[in-house]
Protein backbone atom coordinates (compact mmCIF):
# COMPACT_ATOMS: atom_id res chain seq x y z
CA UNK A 1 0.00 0.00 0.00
CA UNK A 2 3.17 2.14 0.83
CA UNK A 3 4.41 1.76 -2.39
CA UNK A 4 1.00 2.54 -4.00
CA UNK A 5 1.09 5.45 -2.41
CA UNK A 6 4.26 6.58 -3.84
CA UNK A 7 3.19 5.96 -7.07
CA UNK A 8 -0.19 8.36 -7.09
CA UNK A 9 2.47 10.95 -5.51
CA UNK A 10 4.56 10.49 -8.32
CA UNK A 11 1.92 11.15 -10.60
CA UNK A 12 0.61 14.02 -8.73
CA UNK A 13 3.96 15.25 -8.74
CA UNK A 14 4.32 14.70 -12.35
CA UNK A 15 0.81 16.14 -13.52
CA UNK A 16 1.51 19.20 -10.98
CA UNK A 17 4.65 20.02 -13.09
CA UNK A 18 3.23 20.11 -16.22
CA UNK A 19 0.78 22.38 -14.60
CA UNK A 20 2.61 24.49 -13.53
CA UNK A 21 4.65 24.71 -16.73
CA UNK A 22 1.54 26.02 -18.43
CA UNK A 23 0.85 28.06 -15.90
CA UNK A 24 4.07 30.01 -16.01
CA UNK A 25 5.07 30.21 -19.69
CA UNK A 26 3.80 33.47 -20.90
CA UNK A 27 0.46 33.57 -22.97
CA UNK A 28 1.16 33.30 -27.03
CA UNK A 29 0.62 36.72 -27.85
CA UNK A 30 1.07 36.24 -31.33
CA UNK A 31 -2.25 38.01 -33.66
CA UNK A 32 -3.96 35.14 -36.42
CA UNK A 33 -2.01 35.52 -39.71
CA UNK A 34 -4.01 37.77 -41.89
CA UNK A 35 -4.94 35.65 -44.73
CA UNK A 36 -4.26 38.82 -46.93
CA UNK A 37 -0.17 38.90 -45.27
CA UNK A 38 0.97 36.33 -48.25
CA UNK A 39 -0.82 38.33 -51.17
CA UNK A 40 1.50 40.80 -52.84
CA UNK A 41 0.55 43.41 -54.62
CA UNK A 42 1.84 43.20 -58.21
CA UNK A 43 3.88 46.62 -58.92
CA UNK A 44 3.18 47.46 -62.43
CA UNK A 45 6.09 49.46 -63.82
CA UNK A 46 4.49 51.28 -66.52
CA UNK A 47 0.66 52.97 -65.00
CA UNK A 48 -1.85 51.32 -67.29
CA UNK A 49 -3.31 55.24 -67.87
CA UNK A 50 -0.89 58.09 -69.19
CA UNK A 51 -2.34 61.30 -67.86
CA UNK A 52 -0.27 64.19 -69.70
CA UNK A 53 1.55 66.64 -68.00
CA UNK A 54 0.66 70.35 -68.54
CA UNK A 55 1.57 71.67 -71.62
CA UNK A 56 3.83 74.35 -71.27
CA UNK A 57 3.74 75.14 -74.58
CA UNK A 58 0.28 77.47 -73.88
CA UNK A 59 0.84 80.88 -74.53
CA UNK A 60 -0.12 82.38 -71.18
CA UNK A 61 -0.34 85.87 -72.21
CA UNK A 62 -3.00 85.12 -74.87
CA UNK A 63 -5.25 85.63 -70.97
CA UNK A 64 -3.09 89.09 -70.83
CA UNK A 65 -5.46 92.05 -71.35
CA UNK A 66 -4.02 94.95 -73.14
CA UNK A 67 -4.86 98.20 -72.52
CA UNK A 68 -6.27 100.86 -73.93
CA UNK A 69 -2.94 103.18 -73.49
CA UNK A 70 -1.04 100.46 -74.93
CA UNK A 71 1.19 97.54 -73.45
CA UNK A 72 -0.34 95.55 -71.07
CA UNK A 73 -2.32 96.40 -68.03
CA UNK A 74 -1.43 96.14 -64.82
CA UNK A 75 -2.43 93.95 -62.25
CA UNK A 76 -3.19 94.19 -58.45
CA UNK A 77 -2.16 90.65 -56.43
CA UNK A 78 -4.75 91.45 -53.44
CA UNK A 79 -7.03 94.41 -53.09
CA UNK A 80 -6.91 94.40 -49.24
CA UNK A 81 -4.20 93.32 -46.27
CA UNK A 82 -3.03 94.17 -43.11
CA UNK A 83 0.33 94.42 -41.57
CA UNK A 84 1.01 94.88 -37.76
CA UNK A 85 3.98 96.51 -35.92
CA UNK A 86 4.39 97.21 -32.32
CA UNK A 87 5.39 100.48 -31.17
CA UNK A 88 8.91 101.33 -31.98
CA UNK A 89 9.08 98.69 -34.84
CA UNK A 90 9.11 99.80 -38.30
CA UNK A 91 6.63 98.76 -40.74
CA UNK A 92 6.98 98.36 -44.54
CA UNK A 93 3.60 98.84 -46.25
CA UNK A 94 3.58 97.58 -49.89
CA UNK A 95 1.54 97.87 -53.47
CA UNK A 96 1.32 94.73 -54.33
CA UNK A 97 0.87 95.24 -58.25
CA UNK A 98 2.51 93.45 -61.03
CA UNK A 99 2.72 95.19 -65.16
CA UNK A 100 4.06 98.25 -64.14
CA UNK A 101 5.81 100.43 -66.62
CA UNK A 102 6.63 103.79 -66.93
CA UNK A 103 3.14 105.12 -68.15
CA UNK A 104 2.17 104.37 -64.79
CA UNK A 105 2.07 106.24 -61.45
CA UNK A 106 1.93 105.12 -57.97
CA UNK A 107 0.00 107.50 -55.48
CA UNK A 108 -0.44 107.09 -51.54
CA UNK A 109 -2.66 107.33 -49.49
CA UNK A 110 -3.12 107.16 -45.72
CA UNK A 111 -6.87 108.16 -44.66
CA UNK A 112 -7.71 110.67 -47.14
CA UNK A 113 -4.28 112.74 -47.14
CA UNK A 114 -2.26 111.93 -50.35
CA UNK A 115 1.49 111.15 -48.86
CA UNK A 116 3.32 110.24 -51.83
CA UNK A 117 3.08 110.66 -55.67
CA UNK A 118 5.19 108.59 -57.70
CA UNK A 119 8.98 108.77 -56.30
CA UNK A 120 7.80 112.13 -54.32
CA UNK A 121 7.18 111.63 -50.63
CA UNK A 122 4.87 114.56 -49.48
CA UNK A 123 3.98 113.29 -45.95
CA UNK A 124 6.52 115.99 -43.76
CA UNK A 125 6.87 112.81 -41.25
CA UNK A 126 10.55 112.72 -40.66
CA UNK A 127 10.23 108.55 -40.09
CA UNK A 128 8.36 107.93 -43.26
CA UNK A 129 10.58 107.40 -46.53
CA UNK A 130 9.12 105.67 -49.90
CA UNK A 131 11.65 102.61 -51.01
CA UNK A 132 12.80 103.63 -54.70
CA UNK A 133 13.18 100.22 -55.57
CA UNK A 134 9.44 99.43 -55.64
CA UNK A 135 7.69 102.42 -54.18
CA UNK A 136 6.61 101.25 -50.76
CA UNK A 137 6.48 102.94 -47.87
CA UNK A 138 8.15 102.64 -44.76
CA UNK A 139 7.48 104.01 -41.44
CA UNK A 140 10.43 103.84 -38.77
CA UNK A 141 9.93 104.07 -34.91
CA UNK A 142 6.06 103.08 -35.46
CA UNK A 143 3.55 105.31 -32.90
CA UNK A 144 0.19 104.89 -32.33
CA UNK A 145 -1.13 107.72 -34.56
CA UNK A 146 0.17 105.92 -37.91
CA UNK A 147 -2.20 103.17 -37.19
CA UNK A 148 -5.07 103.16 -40.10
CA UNK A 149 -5.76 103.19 -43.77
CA UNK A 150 -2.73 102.80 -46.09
CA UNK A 151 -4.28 102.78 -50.12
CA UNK A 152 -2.22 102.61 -53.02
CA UNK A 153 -3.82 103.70 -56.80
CA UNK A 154 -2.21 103.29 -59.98
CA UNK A 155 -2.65 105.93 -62.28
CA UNK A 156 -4.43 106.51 -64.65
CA UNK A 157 -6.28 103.33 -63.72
CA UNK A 158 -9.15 102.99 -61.65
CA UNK A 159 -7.34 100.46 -58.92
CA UNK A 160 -6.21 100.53 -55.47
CA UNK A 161 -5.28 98.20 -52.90
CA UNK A 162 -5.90 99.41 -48.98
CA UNK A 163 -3.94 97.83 -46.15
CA UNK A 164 -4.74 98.28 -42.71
CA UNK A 165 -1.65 99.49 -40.22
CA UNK A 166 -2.63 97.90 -36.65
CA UNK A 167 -0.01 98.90 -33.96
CA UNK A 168 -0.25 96.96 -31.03
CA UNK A 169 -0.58 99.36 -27.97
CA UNK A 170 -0.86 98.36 -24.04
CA UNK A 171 -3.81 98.70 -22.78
CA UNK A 172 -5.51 101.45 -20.77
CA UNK A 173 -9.23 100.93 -19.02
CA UNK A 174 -11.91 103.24 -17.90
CA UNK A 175 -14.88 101.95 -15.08
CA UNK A 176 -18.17 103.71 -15.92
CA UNK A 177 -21.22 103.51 -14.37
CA UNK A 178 -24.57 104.57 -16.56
CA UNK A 179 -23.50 107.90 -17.47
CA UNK A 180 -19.91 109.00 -15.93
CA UNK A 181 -16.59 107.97 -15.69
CA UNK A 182 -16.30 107.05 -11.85
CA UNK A 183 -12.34 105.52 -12.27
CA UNK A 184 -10.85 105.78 -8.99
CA UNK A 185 -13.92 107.65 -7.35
CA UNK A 186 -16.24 106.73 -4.73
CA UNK A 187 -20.03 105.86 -5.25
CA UNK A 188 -22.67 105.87 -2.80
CA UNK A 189 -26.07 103.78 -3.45
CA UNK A 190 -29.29 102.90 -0.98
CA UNK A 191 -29.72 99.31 0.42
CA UNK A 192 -31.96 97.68 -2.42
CA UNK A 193 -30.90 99.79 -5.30
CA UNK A 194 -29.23 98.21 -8.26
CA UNK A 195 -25.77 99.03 -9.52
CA UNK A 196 -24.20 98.74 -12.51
CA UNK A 197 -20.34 99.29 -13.75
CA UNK A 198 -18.85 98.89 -16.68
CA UNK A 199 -15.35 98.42 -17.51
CA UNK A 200 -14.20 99.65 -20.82
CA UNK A 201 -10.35 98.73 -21.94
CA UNK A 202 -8.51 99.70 -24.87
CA UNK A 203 -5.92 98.44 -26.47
CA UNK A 204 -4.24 96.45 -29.53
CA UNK A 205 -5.30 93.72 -29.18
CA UNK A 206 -8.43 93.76 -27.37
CA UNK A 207 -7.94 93.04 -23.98
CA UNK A 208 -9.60 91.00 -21.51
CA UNK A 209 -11.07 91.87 -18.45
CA UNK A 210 -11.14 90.78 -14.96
CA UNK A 211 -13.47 92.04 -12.25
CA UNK A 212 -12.11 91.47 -8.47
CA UNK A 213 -12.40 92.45 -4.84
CA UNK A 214 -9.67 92.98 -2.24
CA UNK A 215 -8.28 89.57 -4.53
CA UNK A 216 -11.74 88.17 -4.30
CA UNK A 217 -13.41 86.75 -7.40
CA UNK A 218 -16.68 88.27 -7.36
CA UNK A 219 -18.49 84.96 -8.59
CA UNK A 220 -17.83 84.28 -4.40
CA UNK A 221 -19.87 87.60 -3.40
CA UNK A 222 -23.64 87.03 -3.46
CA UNK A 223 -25.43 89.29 -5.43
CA UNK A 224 -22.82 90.10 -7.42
CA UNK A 225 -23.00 88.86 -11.21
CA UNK A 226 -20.19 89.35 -14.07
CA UNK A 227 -21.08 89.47 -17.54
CA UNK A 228 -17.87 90.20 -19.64
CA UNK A 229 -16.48 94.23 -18.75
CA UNK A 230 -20.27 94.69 -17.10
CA UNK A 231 -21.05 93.79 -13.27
CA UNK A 232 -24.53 94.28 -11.64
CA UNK A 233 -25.87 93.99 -8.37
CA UNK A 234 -29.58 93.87 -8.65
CA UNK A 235 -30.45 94.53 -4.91
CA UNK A 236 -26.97 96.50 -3.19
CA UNK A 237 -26.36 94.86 0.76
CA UNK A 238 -24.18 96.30 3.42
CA UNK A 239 -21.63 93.35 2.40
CA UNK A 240 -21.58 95.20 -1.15
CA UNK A 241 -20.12 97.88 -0.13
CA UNK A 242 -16.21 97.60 -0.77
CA UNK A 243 -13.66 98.47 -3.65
CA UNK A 244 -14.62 96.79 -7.13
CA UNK A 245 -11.50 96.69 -9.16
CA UNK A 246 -10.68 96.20 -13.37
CA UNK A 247 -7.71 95.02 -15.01
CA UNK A 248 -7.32 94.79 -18.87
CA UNK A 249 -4.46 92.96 -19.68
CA UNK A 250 -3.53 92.07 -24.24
CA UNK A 251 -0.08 90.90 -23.09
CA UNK A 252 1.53 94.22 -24.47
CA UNK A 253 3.17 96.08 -21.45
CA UNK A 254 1.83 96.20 -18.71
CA UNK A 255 -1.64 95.50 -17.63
CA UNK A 256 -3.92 98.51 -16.70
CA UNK A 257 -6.38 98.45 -13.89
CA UNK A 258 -8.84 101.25 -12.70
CA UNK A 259 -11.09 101.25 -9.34
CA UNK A 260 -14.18 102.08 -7.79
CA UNK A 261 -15.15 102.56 -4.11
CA UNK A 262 -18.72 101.49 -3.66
CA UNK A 263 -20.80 102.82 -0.18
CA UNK A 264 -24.20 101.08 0.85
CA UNK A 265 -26.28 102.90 3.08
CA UNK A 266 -28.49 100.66 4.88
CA UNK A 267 -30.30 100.70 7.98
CA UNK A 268 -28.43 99.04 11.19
CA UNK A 269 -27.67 94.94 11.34
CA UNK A 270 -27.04 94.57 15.55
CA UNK A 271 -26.83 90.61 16.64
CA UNK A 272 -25.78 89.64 20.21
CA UNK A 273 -22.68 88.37 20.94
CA UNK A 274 -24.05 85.75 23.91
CA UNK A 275 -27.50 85.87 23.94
CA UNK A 276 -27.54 84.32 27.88
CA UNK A 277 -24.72 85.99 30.16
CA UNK A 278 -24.01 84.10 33.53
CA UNK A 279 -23.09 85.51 37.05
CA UNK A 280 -23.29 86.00 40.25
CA UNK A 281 -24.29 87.81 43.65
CA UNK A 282 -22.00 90.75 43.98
CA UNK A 283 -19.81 89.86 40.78
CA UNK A 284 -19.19 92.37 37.77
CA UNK A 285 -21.03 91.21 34.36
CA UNK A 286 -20.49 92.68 30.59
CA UNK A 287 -23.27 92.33 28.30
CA UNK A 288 -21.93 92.80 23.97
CA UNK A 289 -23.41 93.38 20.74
CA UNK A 290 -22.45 93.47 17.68
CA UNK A 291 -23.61 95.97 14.73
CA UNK A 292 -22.90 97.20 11.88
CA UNK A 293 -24.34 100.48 10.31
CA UNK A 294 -23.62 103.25 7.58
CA UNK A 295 -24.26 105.69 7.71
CA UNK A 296 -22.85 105.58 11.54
CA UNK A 297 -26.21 105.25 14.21
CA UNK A 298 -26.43 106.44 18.02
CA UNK A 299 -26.00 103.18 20.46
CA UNK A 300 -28.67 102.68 23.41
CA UNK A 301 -28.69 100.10 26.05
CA UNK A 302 -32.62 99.69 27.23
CA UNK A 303 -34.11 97.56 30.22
CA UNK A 304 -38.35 97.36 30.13
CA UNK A 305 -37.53 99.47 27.40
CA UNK A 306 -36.28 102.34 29.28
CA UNK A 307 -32.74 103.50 28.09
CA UNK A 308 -30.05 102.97 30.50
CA UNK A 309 -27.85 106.27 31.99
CA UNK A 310 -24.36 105.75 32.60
CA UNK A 311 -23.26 105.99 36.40
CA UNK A 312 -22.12 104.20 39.11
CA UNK A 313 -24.27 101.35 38.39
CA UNK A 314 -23.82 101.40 34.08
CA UNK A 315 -21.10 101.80 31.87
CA UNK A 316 -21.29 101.91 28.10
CA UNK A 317 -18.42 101.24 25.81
CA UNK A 318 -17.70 100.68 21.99
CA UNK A 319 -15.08 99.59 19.86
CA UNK A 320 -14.33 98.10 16.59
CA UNK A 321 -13.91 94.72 16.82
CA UNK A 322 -12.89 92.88 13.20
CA UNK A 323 -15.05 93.86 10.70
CA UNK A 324 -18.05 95.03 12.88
CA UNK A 325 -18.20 97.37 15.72
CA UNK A 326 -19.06 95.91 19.20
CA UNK A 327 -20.58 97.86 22.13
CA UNK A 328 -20.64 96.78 25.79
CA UNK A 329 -22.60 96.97 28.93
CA UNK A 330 -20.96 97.10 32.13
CA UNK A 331 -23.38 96.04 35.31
CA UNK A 332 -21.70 96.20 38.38
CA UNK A 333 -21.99 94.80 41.32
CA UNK A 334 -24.88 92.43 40.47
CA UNK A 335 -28.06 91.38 42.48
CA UNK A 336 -31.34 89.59 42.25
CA UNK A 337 -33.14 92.41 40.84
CA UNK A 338 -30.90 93.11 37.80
CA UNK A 339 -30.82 89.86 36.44
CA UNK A 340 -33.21 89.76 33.32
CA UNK A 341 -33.62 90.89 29.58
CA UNK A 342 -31.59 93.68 28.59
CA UNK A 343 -31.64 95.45 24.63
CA UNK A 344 -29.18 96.68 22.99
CA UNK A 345 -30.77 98.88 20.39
CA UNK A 346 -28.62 100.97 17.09
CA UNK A 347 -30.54 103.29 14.69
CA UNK A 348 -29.83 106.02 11.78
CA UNK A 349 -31.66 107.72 9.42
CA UNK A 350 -32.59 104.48 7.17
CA UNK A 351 -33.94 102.38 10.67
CA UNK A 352 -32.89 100.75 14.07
CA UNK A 353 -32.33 97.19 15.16
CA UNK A 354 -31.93 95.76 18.56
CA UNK A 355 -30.54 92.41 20.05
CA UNK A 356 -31.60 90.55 23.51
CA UNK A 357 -29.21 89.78 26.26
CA UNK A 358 -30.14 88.16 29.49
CA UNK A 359 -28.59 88.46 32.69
CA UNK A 360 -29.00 84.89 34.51
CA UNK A 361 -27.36 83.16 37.25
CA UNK A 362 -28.14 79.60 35.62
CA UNK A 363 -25.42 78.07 33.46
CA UNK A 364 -25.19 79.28 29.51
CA UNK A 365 -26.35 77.14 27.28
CA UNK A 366 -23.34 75.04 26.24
CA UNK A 367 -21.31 76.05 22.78
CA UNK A 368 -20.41 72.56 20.46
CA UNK A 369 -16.73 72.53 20.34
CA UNK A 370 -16.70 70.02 18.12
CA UNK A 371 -16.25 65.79 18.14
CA UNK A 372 -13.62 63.37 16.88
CA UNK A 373 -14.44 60.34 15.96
CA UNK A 374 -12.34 56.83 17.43
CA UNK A 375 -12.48 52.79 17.05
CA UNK A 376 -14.94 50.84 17.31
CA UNK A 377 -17.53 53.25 16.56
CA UNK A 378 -16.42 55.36 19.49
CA UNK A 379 -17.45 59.07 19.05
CA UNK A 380 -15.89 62.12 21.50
CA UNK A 381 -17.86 65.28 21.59
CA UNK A 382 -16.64 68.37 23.58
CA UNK A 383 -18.42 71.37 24.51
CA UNK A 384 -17.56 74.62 26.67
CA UNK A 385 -20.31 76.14 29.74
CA UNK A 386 -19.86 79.40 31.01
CA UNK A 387 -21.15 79.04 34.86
CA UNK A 388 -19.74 81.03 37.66
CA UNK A 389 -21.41 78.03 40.23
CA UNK A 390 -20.29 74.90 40.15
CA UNK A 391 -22.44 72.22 38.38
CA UNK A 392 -24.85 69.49 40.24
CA UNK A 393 -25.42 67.79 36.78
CA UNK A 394 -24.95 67.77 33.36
CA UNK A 395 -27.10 65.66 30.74
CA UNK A 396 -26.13 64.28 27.23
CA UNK A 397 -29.31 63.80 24.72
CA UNK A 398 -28.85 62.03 21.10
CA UNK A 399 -30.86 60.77 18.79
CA UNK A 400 -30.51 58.97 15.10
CA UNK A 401 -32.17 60.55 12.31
CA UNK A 402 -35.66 59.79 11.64
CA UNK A 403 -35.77 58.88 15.63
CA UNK A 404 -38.66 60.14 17.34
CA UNK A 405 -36.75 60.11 21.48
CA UNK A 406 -34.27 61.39 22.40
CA UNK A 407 -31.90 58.83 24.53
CA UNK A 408 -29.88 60.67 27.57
CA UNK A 409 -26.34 59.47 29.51
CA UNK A 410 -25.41 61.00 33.21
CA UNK A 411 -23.42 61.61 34.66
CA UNK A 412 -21.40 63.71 32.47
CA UNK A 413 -17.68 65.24 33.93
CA UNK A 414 -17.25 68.79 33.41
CA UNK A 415 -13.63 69.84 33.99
CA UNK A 416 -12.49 73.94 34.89
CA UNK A 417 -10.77 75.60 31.99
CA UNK A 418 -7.21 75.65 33.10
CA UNK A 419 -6.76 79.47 32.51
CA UNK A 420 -9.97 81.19 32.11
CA UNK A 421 -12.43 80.96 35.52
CA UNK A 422 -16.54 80.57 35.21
CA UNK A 423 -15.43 78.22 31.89
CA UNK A 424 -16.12 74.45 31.92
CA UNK A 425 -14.59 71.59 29.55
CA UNK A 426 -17.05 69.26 28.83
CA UNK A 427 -15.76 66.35 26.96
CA UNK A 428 -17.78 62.60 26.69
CA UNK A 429 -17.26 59.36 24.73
CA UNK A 430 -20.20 57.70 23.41
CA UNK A 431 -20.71 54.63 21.47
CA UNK A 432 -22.81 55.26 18.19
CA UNK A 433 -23.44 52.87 15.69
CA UNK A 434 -23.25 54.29 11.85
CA UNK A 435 -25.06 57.00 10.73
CA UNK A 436 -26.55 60.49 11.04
CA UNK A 437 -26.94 61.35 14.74
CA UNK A 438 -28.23 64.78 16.84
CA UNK A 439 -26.57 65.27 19.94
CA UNK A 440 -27.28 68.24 22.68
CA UNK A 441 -26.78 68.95 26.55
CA UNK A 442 -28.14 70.65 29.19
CA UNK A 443 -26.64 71.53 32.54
CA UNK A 444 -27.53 72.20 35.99
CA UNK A 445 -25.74 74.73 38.68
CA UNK A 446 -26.49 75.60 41.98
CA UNK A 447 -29.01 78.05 40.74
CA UNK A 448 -31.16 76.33 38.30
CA UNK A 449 -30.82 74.68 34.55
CA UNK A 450 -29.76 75.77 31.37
CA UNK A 451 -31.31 75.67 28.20
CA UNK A 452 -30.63 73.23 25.57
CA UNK A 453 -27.54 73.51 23.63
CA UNK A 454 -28.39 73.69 19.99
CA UNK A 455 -28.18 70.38 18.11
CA UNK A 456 -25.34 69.28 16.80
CA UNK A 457 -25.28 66.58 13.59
CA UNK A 458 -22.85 63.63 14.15
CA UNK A 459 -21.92 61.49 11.08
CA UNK A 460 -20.64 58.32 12.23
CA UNK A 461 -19.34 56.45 8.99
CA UNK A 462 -18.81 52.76 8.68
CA UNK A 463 -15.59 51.20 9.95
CA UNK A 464 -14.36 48.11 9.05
CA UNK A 465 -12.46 45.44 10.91
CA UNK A 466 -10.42 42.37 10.11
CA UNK A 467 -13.61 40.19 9.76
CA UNK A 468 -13.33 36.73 7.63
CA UNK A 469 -14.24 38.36 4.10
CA UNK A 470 -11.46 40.60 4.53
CA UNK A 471 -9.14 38.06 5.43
CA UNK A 472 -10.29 36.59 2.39
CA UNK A 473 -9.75 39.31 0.43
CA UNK A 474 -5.84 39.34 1.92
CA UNK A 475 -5.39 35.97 0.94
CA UNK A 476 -6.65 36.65 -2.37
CA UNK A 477 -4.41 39.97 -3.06
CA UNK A 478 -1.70 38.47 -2.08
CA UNK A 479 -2.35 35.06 -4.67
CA UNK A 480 -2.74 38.25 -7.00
CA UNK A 481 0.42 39.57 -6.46
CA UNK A 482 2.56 36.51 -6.59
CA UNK A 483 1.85 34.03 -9.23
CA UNK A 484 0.31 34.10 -12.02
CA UNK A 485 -3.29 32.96 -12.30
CA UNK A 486 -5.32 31.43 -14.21
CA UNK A 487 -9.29 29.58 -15.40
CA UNK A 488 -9.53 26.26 -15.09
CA UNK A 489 -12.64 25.17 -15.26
CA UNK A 490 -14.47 28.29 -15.04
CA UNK A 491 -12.71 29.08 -11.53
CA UNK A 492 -9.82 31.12 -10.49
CA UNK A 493 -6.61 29.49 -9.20
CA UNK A 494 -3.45 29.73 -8.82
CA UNK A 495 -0.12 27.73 -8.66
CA UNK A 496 -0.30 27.18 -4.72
CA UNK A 497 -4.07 26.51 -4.79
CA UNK A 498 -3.31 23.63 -7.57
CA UNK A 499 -0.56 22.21 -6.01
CA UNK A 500 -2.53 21.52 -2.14
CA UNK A 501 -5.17 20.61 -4.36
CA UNK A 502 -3.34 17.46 -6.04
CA UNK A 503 -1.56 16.55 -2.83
CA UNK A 504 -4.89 16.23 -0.90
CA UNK A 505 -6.43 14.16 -4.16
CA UNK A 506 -3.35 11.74 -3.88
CA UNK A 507 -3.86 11.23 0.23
CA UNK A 508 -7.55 10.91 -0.57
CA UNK A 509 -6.92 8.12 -2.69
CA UNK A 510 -4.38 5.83 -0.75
């Protein structure tokens, strides 16, 4: 039985090597003989058709007209052209006509001004000089003003031949709005009215145009739309108002570029910087708002709508404070009885606006700073509480999309911010399975609780682990990326997977 065995390994061993051999020896490559590759075109030496050459024995001046003066008439090779020349070049402008003969005169032209009349120059340009050996005209140190209409006529015929002098020039540019030239002015429209600029360039060759903003495209700036030299604002904001800018560029010099200041009146735009302030008994508290507002407004601070006079007890301040100006209310010394609503009101001549602050001595609601995302669908969200009091309690709430409840987790750990005081680090990890999720909190001093915190969206993607599949998908990569593979049967294999396969069919059958 022993030596059976050895015999189906032999023959495993021997069918696995040829195998293999076909496995490894690179795929014949070579393309089916074209059944056409053995027919040869027979090259007949002599063509079976004799097509005659042209006969150059054809008179071509029987197609000559003669004239009426005598000899025969002349001829003109184009009737228009154009030559260009940059500034500083010189430019050679030339009658292309053929039969000339001394019955015949050339004359210039250059607009309607006759400049030369045969071999007499009369232009009294000191840089233009006819060429005697065919009556052209050249123009040294090329300007801008000798760019037009150059026509030659041949006396006493009735021809002429025009050609058009272009000098390139750099360009210049001009911003207009309907009626006026407004480069480098300022402009001053109402919130809602429309505006309209135009940029017009010049220059050989036409420039283009480019619109921008402080290096902003203005296809970022709502409103704003760009058609070409032409922009439009259809209903002018406050965020309109800024410097519009125009550059022509025709890659000749340097590129030109003109400017507009725009100014939008509008009626005051006042948001609150916290809308919930927290303190204390006896501690100092600063109520802000922000506004914005042009032309400038008068500031009021109002509590039950009665304005607020500065003294021992109030303090009113304003500064500018990035690109909006921020005003402040100082209450000192705080008690029971100020806590509350207070406005913060801004008007002008176009309206007012006003913003609500509340004094409390419950915690703020908290402010998302954001979550990070860990293993195993692990998910760590941080927010910051401004409470003077220490906290009793702090609650998480999330939901998934689509959920109707909200699920809550106590008790959540709120740290003290390590430099600023009345600031709390909140920072939990929660396990959320994938998908959309809303997440808020809500905290709880000495005092009272806090509103909600606004909802925050979670997006917990899929993660994948080391699961079977993928360790399938290993095993196959790395068959993939070794040896070569190969159909048998309708199945892919490869050298190693054929090779266990025979040794397993010879132990199966001994």
């Amino acid at each position: 039985k022993i030596m059976e065995f050895w015999k189906y390994l032999f023959l495993c061993s021997l069918v696995v090597g040829l195998i293999a051999q076909g496995l490894t020896k690179p795929a014949d490559t070579k393309e089916p003989k074209d059944e056409y590759d053995d027919y040869e075109m027979q090259k007949d030496d002599g063509d079976e058709y004799n097509y005659p050459d042209e006969d150059t024995s054809v008179d071509k001046s029987l197609n000559t007209e003669y004239n009426s003066v005598g000899g025969i008439e002349p001829m003109l090779e184009v009737l228009e052209t154009e030559v260009e020349a940059k500034p500083g070049e010189s430019a050679r402008i030339v009658c292309r006509a053929k039969n000339l003969s001394n019955k015949t005169v050339i004359t210039w032209y250059f607009g309607e001004n006759l400049i030369a009349m045969g071999p007499s120059l009369l232009s009294s340009s000191s840089r233009m000089h006819l060429n005697p050996s065919d009556l052209s005209i050249v123009i040294n140190n090329v300007q801008q003003s000798d760019e037009g209409i150059y026509t030659c006529k041949i006396l006493p015929y009735d021809m002429s031949m025009k050609t058009k002098l272009s000098v390139s020039s750099s360009p210049t540019v001009q911003i207009f709005d309907t009626v006026r030239d407004v480069s480098g002015s300022s402009r001053t429209y109402r919130e809602g009215e429309k505006i309209t600029l135009e940029c017009r360039p010049k220059g050989n060759p036409e420039p283009t145009v480019t619109w921008s903003s402080h290096g902003i495209r203005l296809d970022r700036i709502t409103g704003v739309k760009v058609d070409g030299g032409r922009l439009s604002i259809a209903n002018a904001e406050y965020h309109h108002a800024r410097v519009y800018q125009c550059l022509a560029d025709n890659s000749i010099g340097k590129p030109a570029h003109e400017s507009v200041t725009i100014h939008v009146h509008y009626s005051p735009k006042v948001t609150a910087h916290r809308h919930e302030v927290n303190t204390g008994e006896g501690y100092d508290a600063e109520l802000f708002c922000n506004f914005k507002s042009d032309p400038v407004g008068r500031i009021y601070w109002l509590r039950h709508k009665n304005p607020l006079m500065e003294g021992t007890k109030y303090r009113v301040t304003q500064e500018q404070h990035g690109h909006h100006n921020r005003t402040a209310l100082l209450v000192r010394q705080v008690k029971k009885e100020d806590l509350g609503v207070y406005q913060c009101q801004v008007d002008n001549r176009l309206g007012q606006q006003d913003a609500n602050v509340s004094l409390i001595y419950e915690p703020e609601p908290a402010h998302f700073d954001g979550y990070e995302l860990q293993p195993e669908h692990l998910v760590v969200l941080n927010w910051t509480v401004r409470s003077i009091q220490p906290f009793s309690e702090i609650l998480l709430y999330y939901q998934k999309s689509n959920d109707k409840q909200w699920t809550s987790e106590k008790p959540i750990v709120a740290e003290k911010h390590k430099e600023h005081s009345g600031i709390w680090i909140i920072q939990h990890r929660v396990k959320l399975s994938p998908g959309t999720w809303h997440a808020r909190v809500r905290s709880k001093n000495t005092e009272g609780w806090s509103k909600y915190s606004e909802s925050q969206t979670i997006n917990v993607p899929i993660i994948y682990t080391d699961s079977e599949d993928q360790l399938f998908e290993k095993l196959d990569s790395t068959e993939t990326s070794g040896a070569s593979r190969t159909l048998i049967g309708g199945f892919p294999t490869s050298l190693p997977t054929i090779i266990v396969a025979c040794l397993l069919f010879c132990v199966r059958w001994t």
